[in-house]
N, C-alpha and C. Protein backbone atom coordinates (compact mmCIF):
# COMPACT_ATOMS: atom_id res chain seq x y z
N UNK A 1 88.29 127.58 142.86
CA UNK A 1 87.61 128.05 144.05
C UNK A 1 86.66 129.17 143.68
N UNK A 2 85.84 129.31 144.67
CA UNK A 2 84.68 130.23 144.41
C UNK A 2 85.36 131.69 145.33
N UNK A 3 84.20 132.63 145.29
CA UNK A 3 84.00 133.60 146.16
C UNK A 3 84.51 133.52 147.75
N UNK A 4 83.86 132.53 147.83
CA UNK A 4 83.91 132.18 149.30
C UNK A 4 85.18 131.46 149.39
N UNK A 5 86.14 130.68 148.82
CA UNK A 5 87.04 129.89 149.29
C UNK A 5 86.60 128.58 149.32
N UNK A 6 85.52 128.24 148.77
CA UNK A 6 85.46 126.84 149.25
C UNK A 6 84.99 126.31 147.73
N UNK A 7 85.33 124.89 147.46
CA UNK A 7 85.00 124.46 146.32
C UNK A 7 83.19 123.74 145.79
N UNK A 8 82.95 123.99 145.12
CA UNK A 8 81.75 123.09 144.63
C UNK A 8 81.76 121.89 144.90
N UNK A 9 80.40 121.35 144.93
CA UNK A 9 80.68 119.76 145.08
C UNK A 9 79.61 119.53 143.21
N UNK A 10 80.10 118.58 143.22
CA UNK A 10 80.60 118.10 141.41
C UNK A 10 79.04 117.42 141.80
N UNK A 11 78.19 118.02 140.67
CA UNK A 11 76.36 117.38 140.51
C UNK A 11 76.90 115.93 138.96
N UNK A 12 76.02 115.25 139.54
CA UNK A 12 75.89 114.31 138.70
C UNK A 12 76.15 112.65 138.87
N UNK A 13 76.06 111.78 137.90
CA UNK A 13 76.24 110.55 138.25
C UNK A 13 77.57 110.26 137.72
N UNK A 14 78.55 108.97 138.94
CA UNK A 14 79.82 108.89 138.08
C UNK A 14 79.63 107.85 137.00
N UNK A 15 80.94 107.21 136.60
CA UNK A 15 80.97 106.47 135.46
C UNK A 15 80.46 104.73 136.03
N UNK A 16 80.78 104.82 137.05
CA UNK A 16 79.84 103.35 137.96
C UNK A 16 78.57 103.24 138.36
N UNK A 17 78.49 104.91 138.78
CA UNK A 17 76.99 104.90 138.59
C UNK A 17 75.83 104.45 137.18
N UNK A 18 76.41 104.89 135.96
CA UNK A 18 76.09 105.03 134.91
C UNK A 18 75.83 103.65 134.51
N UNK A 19 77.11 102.57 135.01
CA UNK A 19 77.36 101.58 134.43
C UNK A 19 76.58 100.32 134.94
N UNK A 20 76.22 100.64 136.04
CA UNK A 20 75.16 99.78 137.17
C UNK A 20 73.64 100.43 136.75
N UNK A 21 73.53 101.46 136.14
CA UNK A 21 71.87 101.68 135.28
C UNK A 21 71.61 100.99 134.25
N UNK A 22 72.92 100.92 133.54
CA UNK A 22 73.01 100.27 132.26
C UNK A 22 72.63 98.87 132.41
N UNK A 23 73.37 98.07 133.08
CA UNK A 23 72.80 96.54 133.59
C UNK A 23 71.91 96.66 134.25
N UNK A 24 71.03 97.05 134.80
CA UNK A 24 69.76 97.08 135.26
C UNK A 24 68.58 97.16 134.13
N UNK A 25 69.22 98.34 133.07
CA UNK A 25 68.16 98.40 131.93
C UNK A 25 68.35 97.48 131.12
N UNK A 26 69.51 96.79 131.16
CA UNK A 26 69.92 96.06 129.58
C UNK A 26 68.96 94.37 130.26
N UNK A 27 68.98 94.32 131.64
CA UNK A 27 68.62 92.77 131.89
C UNK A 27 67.50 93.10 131.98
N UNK A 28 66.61 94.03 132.64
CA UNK A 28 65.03 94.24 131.70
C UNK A 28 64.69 94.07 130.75
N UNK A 29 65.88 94.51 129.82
CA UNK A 29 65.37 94.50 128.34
C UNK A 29 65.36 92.86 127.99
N UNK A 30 66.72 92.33 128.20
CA UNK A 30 66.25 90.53 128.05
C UNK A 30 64.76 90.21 128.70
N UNK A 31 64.62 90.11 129.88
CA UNK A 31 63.62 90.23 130.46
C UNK A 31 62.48 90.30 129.20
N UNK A 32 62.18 91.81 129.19
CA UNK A 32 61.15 91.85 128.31
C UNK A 32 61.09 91.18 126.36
N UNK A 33 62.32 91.34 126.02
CA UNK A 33 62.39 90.29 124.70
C UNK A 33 62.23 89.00 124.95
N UNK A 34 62.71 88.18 126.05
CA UNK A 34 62.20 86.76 126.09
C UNK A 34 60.23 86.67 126.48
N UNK A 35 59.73 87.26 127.54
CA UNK A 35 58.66 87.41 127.78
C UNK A 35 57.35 88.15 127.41
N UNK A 36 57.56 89.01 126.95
CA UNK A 36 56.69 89.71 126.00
C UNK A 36 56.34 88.90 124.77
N UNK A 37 56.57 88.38 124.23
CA UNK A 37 56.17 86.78 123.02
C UNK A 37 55.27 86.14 123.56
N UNK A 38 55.56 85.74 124.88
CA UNK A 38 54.89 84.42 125.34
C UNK A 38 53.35 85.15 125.54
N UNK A 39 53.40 86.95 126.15
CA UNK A 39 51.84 87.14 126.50
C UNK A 39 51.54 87.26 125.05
N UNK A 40 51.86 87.80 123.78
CA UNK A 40 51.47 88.10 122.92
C UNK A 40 50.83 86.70 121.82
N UNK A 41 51.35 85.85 122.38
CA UNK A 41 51.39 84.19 121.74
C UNK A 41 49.45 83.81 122.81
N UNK A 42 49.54 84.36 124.09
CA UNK A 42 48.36 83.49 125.24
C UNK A 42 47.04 84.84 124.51
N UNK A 43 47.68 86.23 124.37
CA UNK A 43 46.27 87.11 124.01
C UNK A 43 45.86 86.21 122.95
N UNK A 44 46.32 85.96 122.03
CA UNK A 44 46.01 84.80 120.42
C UNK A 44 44.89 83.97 121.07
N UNK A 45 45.19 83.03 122.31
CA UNK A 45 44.98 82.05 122.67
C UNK A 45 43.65 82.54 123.22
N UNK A 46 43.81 83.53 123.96
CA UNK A 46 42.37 84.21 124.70
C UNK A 46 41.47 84.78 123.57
N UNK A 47 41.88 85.63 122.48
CA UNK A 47 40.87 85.53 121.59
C UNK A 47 40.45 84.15 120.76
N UNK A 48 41.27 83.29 120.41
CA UNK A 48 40.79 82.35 119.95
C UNK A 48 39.76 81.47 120.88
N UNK A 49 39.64 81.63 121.95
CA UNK A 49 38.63 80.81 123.31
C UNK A 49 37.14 81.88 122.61
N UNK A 50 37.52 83.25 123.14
CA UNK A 50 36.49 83.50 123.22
C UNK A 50 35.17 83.73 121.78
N UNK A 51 36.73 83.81 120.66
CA UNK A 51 36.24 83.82 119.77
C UNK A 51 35.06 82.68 119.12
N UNK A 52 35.66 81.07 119.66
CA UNK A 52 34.99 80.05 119.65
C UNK A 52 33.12 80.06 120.35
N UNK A 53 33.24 80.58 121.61
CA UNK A 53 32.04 80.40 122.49
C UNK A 53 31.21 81.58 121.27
N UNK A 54 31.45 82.07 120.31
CA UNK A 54 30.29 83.01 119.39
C UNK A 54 30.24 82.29 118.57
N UNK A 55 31.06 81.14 117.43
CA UNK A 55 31.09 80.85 116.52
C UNK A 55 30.08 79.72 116.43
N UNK A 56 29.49 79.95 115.52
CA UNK A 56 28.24 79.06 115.31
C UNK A 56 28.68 77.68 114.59
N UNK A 57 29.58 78.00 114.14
CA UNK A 57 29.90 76.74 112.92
C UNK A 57 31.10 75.81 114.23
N UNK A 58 30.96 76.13 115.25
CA UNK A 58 31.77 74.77 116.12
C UNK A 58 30.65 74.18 117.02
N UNK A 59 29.09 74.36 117.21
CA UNK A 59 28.46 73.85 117.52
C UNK A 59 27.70 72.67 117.02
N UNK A 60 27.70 71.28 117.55
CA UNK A 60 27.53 70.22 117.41
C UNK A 60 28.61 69.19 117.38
N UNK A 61 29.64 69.95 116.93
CA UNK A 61 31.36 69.34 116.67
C UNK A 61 31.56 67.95 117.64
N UNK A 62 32.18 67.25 117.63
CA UNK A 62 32.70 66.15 118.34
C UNK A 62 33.76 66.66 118.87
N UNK A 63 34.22 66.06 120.10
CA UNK A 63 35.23 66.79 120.63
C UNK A 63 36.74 66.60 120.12
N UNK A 64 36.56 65.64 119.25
CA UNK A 64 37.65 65.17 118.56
C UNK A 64 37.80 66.42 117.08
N UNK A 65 36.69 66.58 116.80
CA UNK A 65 36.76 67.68 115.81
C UNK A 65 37.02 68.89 116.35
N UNK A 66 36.50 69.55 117.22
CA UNK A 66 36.74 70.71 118.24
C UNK A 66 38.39 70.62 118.50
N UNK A 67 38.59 69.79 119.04
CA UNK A 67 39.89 69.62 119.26
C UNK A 67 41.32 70.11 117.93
N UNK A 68 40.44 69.35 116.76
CA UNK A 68 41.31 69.40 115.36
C UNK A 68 41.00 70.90 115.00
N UNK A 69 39.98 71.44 115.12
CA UNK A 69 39.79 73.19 114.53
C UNK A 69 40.43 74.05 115.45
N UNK A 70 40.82 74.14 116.86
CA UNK A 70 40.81 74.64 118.12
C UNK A 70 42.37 74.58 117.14
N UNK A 71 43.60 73.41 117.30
CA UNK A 71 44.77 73.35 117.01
C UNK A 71 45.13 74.11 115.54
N UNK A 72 44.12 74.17 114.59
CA UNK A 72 44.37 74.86 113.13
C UNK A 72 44.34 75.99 113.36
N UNK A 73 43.51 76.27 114.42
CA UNK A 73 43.38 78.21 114.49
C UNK A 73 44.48 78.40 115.21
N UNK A 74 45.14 77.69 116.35
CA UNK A 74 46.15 78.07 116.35
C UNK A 74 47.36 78.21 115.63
N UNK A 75 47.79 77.27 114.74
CA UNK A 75 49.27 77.28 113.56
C UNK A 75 48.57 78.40 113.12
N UNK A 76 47.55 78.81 112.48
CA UNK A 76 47.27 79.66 111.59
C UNK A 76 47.41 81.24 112.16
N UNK A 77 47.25 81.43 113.59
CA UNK A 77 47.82 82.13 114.45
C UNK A 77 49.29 82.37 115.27
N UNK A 78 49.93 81.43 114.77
CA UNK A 78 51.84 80.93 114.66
C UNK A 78 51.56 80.77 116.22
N UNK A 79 50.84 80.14 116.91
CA UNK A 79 51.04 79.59 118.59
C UNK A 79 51.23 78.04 118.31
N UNK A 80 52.43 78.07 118.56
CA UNK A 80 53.17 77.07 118.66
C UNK A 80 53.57 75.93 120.08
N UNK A 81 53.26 76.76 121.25
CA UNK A 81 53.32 76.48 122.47
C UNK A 81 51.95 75.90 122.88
N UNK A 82 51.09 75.74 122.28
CA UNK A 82 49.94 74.88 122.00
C UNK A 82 49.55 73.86 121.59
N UNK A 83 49.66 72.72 122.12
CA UNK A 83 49.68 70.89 121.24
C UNK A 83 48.10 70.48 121.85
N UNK A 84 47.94 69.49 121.34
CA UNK A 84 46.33 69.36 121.58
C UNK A 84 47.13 68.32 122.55
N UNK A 85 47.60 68.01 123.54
CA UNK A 85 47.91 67.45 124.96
C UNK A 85 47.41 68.65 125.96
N UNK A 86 47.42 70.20 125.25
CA UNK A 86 47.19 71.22 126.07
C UNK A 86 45.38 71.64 126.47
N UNK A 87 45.12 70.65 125.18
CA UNK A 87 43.44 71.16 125.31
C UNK A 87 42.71 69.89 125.93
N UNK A 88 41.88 69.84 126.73
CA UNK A 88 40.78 69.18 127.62
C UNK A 88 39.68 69.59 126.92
N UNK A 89 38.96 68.81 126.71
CA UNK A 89 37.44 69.07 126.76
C UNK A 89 36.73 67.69 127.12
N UNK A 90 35.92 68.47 128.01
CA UNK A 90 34.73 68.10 129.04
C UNK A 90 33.43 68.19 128.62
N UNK A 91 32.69 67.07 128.59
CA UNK A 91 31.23 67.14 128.61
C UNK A 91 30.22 67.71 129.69
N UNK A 92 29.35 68.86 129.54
CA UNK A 92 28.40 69.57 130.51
C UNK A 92 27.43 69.31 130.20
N UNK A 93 26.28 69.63 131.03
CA UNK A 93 24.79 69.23 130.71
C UNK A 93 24.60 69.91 128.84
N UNK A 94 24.75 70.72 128.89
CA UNK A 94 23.93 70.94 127.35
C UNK A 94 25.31 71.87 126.87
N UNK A 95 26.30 71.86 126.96
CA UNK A 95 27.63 71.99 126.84
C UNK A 95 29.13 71.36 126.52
N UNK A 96 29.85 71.95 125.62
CA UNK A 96 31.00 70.79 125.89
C UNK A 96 32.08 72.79 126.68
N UNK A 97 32.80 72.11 127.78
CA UNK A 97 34.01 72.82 128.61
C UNK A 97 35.56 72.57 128.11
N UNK A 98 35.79 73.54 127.15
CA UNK A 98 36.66 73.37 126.39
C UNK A 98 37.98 74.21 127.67
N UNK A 99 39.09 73.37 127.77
CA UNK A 99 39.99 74.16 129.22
C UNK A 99 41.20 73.90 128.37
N UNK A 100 42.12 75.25 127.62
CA UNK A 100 43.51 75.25 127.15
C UNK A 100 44.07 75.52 128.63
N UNK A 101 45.25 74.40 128.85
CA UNK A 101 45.93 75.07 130.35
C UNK A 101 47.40 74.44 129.57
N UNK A 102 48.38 75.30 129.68
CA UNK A 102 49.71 75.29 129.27
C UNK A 102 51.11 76.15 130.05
N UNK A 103 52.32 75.34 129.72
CA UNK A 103 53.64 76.08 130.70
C UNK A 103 54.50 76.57 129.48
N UNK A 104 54.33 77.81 128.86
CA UNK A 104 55.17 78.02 128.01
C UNK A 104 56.87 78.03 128.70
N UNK A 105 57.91 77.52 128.48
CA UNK A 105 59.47 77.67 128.81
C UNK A 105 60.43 77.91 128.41
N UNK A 106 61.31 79.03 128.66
CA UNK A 106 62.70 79.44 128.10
C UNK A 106 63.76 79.23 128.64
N UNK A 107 64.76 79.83 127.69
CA UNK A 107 65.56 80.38 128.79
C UNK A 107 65.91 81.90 128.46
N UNK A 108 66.00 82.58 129.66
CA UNK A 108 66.43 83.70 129.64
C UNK A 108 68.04 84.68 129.17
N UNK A 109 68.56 83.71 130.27
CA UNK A 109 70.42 83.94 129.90
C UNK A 109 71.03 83.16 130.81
N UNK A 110 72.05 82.72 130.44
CA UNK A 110 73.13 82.01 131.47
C UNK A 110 72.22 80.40 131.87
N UNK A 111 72.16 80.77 133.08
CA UNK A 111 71.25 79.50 133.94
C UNK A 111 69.82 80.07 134.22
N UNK A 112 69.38 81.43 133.80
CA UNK A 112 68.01 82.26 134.01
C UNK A 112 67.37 81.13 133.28
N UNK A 113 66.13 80.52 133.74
CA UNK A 113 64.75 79.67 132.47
C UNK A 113 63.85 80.37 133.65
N UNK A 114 62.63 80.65 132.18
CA UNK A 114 61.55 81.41 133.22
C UNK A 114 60.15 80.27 132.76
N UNK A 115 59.39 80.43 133.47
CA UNK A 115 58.27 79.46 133.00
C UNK A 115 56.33 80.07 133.37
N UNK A 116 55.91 79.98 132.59
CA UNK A 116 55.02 81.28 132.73
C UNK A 116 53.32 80.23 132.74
N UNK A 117 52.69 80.14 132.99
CA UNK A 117 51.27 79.03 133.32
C UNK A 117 50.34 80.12 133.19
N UNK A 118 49.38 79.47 131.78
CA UNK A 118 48.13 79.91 131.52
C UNK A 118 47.47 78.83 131.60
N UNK A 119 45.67 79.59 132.14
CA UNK A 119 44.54 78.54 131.67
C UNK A 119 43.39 79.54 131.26
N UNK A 120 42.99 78.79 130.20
CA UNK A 120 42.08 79.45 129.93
C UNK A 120 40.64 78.42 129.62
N UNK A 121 39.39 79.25 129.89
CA UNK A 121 38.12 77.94 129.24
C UNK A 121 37.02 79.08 128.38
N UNK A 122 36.51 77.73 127.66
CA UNK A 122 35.29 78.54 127.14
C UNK A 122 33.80 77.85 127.15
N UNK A 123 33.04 77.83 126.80
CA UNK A 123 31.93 76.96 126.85
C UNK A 123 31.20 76.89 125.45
N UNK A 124 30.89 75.43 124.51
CA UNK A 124 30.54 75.25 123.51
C UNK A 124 29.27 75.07 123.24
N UNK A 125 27.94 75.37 123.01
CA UNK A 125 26.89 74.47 123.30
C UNK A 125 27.17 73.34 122.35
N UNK A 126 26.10 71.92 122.69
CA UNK A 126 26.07 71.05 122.00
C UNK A 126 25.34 70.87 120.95
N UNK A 127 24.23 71.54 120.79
CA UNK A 127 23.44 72.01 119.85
C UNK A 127 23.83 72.78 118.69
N UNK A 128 23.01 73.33 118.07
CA UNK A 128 22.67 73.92 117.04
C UNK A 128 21.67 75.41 117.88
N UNK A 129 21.76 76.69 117.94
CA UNK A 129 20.96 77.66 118.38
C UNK A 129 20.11 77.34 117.29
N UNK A 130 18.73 77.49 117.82
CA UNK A 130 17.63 77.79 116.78
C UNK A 130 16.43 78.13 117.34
């Protein structure tokens, strides 16, 4: 007891409290180890798009060849969630419309599967710049 006769009230969190932060942070953390890959796997994917629409040496390509260099830069970039079923390309007036659209899928834990949808495009000319 204090001065006054009356007791303190006890500051802090109890041991349930503690233990219900803990599972909150620990299933974030799955959370972020399963999902954090997949954006780090699509940035690859977004520089490799945009990287393409500068590269001079994929202009004139067949889309069948586009297609075969588009899939090498990816293994060579370990994106694996990328099959050339994922890439489209489209013929434009003086363009080919190259469109990666893909569902990367896990599972998280237990019965958790998360499923995450990118698309991305770029534009090829058909030419040669000169």
């Amino acid at each position: 007891m204090n001065e006054g006769g009356f007791m303190q009230k006890q500051k802090g969190l109890t041991l349930i409290s503690w233990l219900i932060i803990l599972a909150i942070v620990l299933f974030n953390g799955i959370i972020a180890l399963n999902i954090v890959p997949v954006y780090i796997n699509d940035n690859s994917v977004k520089t490799l798009m945009k990287n393409l629409e500068m590269d001079s040496t994929v202009r004139g390509m067949t889309p069948k060849a586009l297609k075969g260099t588009i899939t090498k830069r990816l293994r060579i970039n370990n994106v694996y969630d990328v099959s050339k079923e994922h890439i489209t390309i489209k013929k434009g007036k003086n363009d080919y419309v190259i469109i990666i659209q893909y569902e990367p899928r896990g599972k998280l834990m237990g019965n958790l599967d998360y499923i995450v949808t990118f698309k991305h495009e770029a534009r090829i000319p058909t030419g040669y710049a000169g």
